[in-house]
PDB file of N, CA and C in Angstrom:
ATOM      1  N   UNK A   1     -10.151  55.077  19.778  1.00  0.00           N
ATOM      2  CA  UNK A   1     -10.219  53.693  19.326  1.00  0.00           C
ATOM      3  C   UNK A   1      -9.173  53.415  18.247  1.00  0.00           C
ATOM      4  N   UNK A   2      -9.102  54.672  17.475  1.00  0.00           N
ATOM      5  CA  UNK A   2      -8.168  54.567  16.429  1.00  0.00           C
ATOM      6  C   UNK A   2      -6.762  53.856  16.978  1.00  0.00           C
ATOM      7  N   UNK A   3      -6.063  54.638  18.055  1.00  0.00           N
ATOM      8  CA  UNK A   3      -4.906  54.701  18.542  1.00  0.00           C
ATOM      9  C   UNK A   3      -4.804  53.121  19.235  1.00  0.00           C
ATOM     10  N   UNK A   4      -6.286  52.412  20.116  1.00  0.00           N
ATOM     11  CA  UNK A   4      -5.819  51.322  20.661  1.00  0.00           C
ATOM     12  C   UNK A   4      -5.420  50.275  19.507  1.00  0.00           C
ATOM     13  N   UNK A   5      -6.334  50.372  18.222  1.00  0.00           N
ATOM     14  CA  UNK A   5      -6.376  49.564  16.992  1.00  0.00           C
ATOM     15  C   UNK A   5      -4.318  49.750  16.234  1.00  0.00           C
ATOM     16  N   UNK A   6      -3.931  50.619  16.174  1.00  0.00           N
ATOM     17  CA  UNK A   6      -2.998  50.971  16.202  1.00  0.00           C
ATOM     18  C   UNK A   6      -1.750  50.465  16.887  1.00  0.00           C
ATOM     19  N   UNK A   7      -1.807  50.744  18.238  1.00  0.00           N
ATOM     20  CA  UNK A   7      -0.913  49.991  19.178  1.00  0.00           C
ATOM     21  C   UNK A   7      -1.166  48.466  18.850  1.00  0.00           C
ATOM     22  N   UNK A   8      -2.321  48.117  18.804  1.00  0.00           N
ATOM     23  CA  UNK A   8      -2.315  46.422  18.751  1.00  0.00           C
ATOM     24  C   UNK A   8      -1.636  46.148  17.825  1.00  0.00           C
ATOM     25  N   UNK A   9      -1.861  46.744  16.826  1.00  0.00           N
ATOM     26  CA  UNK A   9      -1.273  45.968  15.235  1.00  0.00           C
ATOM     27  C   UNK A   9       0.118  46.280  15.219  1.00  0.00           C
ATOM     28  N   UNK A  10       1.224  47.092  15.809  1.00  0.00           N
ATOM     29  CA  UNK A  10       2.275  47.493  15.606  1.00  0.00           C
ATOM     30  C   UNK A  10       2.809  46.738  16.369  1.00  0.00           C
ATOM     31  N   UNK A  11       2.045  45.829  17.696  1.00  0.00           N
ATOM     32  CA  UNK A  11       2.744  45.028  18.904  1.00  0.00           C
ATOM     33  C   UNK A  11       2.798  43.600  17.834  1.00  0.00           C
ATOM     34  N   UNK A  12       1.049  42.749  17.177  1.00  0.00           N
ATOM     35  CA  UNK A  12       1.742  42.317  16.338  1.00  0.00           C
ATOM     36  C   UNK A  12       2.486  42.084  15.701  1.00  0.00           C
ATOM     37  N   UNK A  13       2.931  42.905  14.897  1.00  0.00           N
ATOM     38  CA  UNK A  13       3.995  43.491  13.855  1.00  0.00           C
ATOM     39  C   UNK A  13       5.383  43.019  14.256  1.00  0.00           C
ATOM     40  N   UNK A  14       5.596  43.150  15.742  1.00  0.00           N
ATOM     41  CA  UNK A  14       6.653  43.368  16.316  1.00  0.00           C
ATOM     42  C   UNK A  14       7.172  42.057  16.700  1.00  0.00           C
ATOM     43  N   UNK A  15       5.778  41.171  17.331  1.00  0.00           N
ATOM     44  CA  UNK A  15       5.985  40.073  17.681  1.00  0.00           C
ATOM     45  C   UNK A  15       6.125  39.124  16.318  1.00  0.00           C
ATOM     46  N   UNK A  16       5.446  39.456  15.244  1.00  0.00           N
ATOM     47  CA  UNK A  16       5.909  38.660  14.144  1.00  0.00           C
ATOM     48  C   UNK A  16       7.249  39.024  13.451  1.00  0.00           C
ATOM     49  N   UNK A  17       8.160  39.746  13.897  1.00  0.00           N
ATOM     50  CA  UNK A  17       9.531  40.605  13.275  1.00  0.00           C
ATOM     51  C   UNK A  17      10.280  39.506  14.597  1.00  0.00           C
ATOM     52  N   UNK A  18       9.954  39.431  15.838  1.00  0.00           N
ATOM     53  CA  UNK A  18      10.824  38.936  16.820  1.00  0.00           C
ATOM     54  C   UNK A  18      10.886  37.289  16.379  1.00  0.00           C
ATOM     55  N   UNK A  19       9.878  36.763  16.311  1.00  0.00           N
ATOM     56  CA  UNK A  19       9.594  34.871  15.627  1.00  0.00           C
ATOM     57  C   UNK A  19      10.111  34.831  14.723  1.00  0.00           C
ATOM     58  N   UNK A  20       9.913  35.308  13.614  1.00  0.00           N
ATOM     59  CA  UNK A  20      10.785  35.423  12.307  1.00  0.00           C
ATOM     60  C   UNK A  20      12.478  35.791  12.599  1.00  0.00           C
ATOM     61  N   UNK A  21      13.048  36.453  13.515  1.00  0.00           N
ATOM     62  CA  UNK A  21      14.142  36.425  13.801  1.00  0.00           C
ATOM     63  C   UNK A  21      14.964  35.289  14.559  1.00  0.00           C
ATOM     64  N   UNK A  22      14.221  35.083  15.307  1.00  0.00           N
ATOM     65  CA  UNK A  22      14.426  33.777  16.094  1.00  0.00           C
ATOM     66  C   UNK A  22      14.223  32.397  15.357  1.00  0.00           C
ATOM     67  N   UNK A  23      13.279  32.461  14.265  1.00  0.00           N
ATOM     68  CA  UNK A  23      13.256  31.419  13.428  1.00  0.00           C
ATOM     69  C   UNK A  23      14.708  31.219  13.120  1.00  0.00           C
ATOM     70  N   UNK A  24      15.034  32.336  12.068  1.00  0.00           N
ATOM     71  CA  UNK A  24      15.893  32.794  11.390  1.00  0.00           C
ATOM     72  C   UNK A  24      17.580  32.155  12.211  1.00  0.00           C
ATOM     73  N   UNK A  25      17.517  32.653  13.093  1.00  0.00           N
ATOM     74  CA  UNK A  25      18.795  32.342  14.250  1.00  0.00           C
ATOM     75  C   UNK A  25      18.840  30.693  14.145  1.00  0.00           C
ATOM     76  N   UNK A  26      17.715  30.120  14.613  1.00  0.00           N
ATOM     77  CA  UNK A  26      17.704  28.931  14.937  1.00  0.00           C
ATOM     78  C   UNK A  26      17.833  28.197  13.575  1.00  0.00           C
ATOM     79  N   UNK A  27      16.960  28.587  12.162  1.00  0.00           N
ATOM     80  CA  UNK A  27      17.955  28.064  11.354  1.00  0.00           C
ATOM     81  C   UNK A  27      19.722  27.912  10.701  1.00  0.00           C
ATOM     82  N   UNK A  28      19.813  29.086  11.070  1.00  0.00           N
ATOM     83  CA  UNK A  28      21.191  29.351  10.612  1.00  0.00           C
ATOM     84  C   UNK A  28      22.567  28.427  11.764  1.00  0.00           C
ATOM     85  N   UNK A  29      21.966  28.690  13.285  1.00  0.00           N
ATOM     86  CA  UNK A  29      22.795  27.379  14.424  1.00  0.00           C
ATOM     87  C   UNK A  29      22.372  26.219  13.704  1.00  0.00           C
ATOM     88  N   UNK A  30      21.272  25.502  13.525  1.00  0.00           N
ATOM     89  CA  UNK A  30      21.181  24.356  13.338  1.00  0.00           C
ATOM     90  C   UNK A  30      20.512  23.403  11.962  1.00  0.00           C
ATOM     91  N   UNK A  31      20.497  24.362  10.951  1.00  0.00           N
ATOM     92  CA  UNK A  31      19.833  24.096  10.007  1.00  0.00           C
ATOM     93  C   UNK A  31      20.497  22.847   9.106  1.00  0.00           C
ATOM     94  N   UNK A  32      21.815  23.003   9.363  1.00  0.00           N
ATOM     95  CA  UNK A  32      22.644  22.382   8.174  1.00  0.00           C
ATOM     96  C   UNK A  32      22.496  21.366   8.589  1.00  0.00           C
ATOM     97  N   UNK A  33      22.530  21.137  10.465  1.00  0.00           N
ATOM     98  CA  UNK A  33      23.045  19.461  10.835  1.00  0.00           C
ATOM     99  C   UNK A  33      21.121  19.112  10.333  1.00  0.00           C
ATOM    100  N   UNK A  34      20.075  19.597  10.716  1.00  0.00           N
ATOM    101  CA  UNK A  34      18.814  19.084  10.512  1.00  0.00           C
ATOM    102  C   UNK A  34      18.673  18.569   8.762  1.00  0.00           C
ATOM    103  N   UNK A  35      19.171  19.866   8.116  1.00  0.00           N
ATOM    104  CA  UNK A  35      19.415  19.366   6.297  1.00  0.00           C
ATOM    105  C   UNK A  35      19.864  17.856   6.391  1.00  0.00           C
ATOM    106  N   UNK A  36      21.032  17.700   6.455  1.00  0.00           N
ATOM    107  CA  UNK A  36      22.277  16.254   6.414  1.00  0.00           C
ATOM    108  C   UNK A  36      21.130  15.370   7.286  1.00  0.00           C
ATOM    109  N   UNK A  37      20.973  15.651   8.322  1.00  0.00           N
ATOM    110  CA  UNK A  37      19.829  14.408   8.996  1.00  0.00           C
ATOM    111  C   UNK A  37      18.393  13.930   7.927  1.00  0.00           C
ATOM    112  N   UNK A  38      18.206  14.517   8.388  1.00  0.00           N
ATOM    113  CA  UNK A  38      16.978  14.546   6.721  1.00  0.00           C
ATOM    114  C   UNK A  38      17.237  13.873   5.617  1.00  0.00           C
ATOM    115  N   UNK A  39      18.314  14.250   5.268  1.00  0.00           N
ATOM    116  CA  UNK A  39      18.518  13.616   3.783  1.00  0.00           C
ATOM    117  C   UNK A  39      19.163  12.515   4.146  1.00  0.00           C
ATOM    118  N   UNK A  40      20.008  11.865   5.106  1.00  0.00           N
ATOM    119  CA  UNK A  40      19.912  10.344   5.214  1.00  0.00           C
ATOM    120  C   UNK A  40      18.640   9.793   5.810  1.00  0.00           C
ATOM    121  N   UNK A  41      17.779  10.407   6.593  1.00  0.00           N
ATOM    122  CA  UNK A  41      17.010  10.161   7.123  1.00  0.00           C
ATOM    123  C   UNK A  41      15.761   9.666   5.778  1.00  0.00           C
ATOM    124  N   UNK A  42      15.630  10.411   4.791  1.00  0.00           N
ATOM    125  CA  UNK A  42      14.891  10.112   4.117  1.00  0.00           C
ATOM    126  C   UNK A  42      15.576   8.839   2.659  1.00  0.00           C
ATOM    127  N   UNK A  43      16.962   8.700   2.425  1.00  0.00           N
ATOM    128  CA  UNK A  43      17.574   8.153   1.609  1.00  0.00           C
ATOM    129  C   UNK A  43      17.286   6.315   2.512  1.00  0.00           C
ATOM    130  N   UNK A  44      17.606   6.450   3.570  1.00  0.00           N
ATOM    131  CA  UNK A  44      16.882   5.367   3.876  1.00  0.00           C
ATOM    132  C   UNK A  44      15.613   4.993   4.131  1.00  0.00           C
ATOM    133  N   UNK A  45      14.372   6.105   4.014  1.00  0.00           N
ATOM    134  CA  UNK A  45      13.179   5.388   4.041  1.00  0.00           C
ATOM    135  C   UNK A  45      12.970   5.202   2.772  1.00  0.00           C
ATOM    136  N   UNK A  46      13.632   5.729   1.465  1.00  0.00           N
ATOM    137  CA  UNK A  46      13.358   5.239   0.486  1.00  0.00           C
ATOM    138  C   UNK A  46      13.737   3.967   0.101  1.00  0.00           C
ATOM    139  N   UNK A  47      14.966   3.666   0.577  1.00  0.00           N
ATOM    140  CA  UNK A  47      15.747   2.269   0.239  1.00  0.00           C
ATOM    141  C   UNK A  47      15.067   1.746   1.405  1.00  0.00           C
ATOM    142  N   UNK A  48      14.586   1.430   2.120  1.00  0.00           N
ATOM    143  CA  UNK A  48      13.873   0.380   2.941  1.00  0.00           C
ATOM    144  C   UNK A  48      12.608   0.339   2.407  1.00  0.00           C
ATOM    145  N   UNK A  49      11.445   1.231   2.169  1.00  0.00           N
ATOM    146  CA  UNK A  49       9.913   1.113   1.794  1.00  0.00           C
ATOM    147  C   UNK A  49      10.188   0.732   0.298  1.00  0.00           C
ATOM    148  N   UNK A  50      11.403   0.792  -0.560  1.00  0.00           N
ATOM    149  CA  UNK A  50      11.503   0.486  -1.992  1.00  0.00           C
ATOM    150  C   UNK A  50      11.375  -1.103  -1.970  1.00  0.00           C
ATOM    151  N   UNK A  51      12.371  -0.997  -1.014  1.00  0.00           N
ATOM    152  CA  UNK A  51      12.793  -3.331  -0.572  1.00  0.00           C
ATOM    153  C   UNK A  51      11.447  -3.460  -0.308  1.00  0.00           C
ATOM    154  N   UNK A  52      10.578  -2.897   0.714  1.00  0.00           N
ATOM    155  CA  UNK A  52       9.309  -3.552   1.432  1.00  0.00           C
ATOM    156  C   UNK A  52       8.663  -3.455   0.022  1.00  0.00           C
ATOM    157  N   UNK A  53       8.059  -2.598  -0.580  1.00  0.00           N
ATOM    158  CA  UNK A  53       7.548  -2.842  -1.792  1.00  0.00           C
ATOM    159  C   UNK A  53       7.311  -3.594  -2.557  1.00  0.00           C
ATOM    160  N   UNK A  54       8.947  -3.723  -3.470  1.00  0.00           N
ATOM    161  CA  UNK A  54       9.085  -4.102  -4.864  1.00  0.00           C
ATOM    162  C   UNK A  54       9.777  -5.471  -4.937  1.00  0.00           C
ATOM    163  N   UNK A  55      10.814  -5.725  -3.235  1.00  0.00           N
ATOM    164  CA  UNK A  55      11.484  -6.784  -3.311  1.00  0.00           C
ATOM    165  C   UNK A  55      10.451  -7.816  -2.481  1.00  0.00           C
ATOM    166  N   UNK A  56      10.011  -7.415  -1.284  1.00  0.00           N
ATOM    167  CA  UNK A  56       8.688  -8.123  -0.731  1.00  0.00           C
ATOM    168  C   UNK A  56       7.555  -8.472  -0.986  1.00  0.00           C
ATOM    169  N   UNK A  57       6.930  -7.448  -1.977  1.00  0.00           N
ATOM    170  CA  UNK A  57       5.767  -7.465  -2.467  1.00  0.00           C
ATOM    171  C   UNK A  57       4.784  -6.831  -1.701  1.00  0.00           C
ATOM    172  N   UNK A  58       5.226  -6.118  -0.757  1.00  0.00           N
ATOM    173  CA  UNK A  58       3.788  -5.701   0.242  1.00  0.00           C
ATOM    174  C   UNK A  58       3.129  -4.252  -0.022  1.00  0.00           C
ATOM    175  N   UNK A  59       2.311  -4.062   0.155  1.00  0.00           N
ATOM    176  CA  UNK A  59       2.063  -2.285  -0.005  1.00  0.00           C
ATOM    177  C   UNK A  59       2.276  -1.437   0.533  1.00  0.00           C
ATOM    178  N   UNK A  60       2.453  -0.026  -0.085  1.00  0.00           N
ATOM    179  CA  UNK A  60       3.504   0.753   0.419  1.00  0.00           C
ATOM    180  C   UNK A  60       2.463   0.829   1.668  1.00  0.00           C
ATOM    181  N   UNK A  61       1.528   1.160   2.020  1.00  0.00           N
ATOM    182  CA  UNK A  61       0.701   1.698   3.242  1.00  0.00           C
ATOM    183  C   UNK A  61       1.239   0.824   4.161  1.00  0.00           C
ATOM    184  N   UNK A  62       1.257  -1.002   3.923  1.00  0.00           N
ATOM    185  CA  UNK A  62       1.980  -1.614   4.961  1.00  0.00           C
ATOM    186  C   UNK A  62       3.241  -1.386   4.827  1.00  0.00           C
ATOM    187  N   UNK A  63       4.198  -0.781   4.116  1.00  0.00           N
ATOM    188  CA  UNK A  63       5.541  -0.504   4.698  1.00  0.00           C
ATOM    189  C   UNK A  63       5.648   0.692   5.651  1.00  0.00           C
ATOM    190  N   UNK A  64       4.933   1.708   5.249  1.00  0.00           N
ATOM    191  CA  UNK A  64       4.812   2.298   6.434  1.00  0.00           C
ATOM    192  C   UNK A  64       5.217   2.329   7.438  1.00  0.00           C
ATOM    193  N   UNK A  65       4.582   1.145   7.551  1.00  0.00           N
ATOM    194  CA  UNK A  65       4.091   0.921   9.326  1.00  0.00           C
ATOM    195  C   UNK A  65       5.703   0.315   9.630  1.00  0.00           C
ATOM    196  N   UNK A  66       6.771   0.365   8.852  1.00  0.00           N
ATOM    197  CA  UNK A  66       8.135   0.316   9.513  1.00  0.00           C
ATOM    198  C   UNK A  66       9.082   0.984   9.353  1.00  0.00           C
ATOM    199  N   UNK A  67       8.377   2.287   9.712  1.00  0.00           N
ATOM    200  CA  UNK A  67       9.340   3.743   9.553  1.00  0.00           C
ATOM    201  C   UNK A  67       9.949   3.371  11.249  1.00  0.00           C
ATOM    202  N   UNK A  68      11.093   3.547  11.318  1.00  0.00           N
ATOM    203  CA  UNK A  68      11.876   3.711  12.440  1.00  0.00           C
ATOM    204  C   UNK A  68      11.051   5.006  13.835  1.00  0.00           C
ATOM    205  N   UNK A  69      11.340   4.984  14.560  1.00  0.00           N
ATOM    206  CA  UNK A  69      10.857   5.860  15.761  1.00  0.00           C
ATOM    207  C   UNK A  69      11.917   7.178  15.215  1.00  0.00           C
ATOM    208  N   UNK A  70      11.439   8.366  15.231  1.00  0.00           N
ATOM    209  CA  UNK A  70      11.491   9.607  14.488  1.00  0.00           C
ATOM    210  C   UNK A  70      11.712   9.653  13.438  1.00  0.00           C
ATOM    211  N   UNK A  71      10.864   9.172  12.738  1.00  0.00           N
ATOM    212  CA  UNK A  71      10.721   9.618  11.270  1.00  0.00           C
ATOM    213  C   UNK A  71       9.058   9.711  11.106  1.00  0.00           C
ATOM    214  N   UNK A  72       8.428  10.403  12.207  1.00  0.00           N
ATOM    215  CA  UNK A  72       7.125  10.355  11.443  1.00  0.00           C
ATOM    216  C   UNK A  72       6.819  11.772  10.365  1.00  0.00           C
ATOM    217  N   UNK A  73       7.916  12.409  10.311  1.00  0.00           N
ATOM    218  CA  UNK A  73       7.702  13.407   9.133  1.00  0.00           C
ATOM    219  C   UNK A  73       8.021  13.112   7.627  1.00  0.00           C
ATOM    220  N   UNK A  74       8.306  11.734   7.477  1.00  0.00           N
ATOM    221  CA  UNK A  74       8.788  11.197   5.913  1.00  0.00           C
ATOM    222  C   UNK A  74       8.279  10.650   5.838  1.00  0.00           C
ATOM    223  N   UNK A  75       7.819  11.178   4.368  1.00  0.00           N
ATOM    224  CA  UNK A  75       6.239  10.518   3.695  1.00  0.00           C
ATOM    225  C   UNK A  75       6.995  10.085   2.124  1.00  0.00           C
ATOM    226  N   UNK A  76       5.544   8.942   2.398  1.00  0.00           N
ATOM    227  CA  UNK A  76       6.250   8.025   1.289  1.00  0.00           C
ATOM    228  C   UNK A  76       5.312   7.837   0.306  1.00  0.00           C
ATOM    229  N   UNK A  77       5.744   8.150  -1.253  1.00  0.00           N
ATOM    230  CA  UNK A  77       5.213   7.865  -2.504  1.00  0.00           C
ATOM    231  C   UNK A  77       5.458   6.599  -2.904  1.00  0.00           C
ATOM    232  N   UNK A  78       5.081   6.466  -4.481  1.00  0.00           N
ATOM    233  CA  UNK A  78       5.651   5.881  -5.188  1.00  0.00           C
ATOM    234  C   UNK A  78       5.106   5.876  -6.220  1.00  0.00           C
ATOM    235  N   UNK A  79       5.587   5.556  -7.664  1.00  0.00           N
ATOM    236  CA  UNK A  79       5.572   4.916  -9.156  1.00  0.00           C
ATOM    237  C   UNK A  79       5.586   4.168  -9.346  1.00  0.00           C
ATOM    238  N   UNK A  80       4.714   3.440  -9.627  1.00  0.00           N
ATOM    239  CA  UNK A  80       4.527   1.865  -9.813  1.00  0.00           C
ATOM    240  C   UNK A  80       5.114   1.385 -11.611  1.00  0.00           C
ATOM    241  N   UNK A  81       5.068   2.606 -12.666  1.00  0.00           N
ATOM    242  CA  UNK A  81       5.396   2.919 -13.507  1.00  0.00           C
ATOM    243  C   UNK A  81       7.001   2.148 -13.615  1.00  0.00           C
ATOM    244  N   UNK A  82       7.823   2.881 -12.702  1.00  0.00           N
ATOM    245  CA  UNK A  82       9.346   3.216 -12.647  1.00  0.00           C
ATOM    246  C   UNK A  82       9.715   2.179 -11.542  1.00  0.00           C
ATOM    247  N   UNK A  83       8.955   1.519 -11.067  1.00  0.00           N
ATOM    248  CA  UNK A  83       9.025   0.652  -9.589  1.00  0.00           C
ATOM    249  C   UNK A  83      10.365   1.252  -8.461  1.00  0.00           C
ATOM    250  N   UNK A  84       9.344   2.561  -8.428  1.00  0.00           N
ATOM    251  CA  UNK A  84      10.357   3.157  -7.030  1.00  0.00           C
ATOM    252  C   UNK A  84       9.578   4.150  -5.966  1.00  0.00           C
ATOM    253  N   UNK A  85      10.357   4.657  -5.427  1.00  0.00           N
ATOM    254  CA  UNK A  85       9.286   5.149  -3.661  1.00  0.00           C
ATOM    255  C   UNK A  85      10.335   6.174  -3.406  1.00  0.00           C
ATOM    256  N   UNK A  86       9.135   7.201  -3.536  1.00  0.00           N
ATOM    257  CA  UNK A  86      10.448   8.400  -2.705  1.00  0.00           C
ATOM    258  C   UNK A  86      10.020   8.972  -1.605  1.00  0.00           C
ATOM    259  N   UNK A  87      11.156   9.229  -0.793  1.00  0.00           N
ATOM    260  CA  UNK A  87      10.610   9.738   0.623  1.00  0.00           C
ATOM    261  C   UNK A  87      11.146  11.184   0.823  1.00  0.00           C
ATOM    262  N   UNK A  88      10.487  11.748   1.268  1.00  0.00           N
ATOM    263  CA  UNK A  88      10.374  13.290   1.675  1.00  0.00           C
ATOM    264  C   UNK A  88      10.232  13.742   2.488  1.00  0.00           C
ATOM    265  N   UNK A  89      10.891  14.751   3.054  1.00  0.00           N
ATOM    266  CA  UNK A  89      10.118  16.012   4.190  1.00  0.00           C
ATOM    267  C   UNK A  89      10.136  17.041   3.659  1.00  0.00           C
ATOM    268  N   UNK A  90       8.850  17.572   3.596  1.00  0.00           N
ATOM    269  CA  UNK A  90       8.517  18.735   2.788  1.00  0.00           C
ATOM    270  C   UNK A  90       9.251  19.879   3.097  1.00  0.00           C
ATOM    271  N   UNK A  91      10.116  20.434   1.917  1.00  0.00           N
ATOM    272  CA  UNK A  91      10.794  21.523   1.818  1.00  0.00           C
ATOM    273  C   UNK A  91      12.261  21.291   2.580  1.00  0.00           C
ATOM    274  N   UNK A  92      12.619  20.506   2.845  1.00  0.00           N
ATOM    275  CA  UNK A  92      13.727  20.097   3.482  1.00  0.00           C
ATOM    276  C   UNK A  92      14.590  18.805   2.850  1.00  0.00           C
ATOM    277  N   UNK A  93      14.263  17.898   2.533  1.00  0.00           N
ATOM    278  CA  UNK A  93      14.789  16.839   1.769  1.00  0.00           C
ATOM    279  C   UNK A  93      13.937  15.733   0.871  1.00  0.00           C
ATOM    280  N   UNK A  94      14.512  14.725  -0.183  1.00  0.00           N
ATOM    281  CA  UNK A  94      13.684  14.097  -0.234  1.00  0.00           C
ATOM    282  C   UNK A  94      14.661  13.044  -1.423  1.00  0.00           C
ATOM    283  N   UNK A  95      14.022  11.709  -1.191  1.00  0.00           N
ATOM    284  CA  UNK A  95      14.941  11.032  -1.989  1.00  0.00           C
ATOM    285  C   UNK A  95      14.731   9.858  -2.674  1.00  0.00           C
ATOM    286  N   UNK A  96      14.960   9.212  -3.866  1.00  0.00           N
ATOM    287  CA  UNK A  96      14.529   8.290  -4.907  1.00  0.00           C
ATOM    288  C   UNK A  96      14.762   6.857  -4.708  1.00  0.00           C
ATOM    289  N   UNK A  97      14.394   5.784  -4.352  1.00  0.00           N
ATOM    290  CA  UNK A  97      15.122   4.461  -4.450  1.00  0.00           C
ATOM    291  C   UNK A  97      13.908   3.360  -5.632  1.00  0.00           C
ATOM    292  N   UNK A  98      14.898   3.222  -7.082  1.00  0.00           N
ATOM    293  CA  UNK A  98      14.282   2.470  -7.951  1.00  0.00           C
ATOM    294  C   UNK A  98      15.126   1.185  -7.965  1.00  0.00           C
ATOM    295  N   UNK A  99      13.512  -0.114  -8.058  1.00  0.00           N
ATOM    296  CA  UNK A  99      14.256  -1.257  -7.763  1.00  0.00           C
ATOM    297  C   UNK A  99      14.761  -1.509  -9.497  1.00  0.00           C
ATOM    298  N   UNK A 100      15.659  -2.148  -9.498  1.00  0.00           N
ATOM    299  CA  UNK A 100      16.405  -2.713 -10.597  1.00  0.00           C
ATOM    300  C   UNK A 100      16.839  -4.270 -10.365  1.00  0.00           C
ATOM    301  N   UNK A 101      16.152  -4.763 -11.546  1.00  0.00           N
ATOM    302  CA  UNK A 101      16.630  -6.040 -11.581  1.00  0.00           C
ATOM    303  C   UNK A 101      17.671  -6.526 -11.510  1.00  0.00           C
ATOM    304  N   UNK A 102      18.069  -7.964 -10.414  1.00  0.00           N
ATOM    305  CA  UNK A 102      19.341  -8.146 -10.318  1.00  0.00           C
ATOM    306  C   UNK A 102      20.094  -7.247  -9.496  1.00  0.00           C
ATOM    307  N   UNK A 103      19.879  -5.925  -8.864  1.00  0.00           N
ATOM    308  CA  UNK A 103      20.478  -5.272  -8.053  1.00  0.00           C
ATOM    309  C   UNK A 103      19.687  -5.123  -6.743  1.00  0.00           C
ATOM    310  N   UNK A 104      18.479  -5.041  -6.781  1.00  0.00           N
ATOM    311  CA  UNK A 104      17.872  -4.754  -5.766  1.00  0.00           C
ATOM    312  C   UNK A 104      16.558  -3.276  -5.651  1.00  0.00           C
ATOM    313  N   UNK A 105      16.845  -2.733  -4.677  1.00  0.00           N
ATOM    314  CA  UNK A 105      16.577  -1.350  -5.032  1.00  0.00           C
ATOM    315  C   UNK A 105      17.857  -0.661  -4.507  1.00  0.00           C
ATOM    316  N   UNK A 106      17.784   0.804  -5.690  1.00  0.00           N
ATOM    317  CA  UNK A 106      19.141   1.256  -5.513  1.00  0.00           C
ATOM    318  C   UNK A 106      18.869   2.821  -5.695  1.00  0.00           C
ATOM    319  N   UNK A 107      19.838   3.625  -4.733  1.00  0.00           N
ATOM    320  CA  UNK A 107      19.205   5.148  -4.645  1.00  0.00           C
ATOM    321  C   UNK A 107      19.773   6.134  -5.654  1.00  0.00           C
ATOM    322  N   UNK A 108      18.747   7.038  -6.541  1.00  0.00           N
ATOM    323  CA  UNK A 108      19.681   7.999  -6.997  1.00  0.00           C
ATOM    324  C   UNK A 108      20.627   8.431  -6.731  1.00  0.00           C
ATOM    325  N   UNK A 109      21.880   8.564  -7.889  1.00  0.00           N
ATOM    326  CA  UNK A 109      22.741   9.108  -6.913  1.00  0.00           C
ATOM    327  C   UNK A 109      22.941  11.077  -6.068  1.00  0.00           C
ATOM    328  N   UNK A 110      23.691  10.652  -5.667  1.00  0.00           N
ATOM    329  CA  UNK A 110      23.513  12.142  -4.398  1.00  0.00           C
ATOM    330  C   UNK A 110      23.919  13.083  -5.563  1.00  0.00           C
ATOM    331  N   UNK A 111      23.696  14.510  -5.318  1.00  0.00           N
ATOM    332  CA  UNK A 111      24.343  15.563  -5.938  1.00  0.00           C
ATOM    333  C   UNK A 111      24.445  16.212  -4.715  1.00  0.00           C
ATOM    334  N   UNK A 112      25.803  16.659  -4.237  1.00  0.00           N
ATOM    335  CA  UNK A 112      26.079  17.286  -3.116  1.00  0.00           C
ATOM    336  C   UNK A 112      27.314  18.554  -3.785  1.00  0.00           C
TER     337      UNK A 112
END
C-alpha cells in the first residue's frame, strides 16, 4: 500500500511540475502583450466609470453595467474622499482616474 500511496503522489508531483511549466512557457510567449492589454484595458475603465461617476452623477454599480464586452475581469473601486475610481485586474494591472475640476476626470500619470 505503501508503494501505491507513493507512486500516486510522485505522478502528482509530476503533473504539478508539468502545469507549472507550461504555465510558465505560456507566460513568458504571451505575458507582456496580456500586461500592455490590461493596463489600457483597465486605464480606460477607470477614465470611463470616473466620467460615469463624478461627471454624470450615477453610481459606480450603475457604471458598471458599461464595461465594454471583455472586460469582465476589471473591477471597479472608488474614493469618494479623492473623487476617483480605480480599475484593476488582480495581480496584473490596475489604474487611477481622479476627477478634477475644470478638467474632467484625468488618469495618473503612467510610470513605464
Amino acid at each position: 500500500m505503501a508503494n501505491k500511496r507513493t507512486f500516486m503522489s510522485s505522478r502528482w508531483l509530476w503533473l504539478f511540475v508539468l502545469v507549472l511549466a507550461l504555465g510558465g512557457a505560456a507566460w513568458f510567449a504571451w505575458g507582456e502583450g496580456l500586461r500592455r492589454t490590461s493596463e489600457a484595458g483597465t486605464a480606460y475603465g477607470a477614465h470611463v466609470a470616473c466620467s460615469c461617476r463624478y461627471v454624470s452623477g450615477r453610481s459606480l454599480s450603475d457604471c458598471s453595467k458599461d464595461k465594454l464586452e471583455g472586460m469582465e475581469l476589471v473591477m471597479l473601486s472608488e474614493d469618494p474622499a479623492e473623487k476617483s475610481v480605480t480599475a484593476s485586474i488582480p495581480l496584473i494591472a490596475s489604474d487611477t482616474a481622479t476627477y478634477r475640476e475644470g478638467y474632467g476626470c484625468v488618469l495618473k500619470e503612467w510610470e513605464g
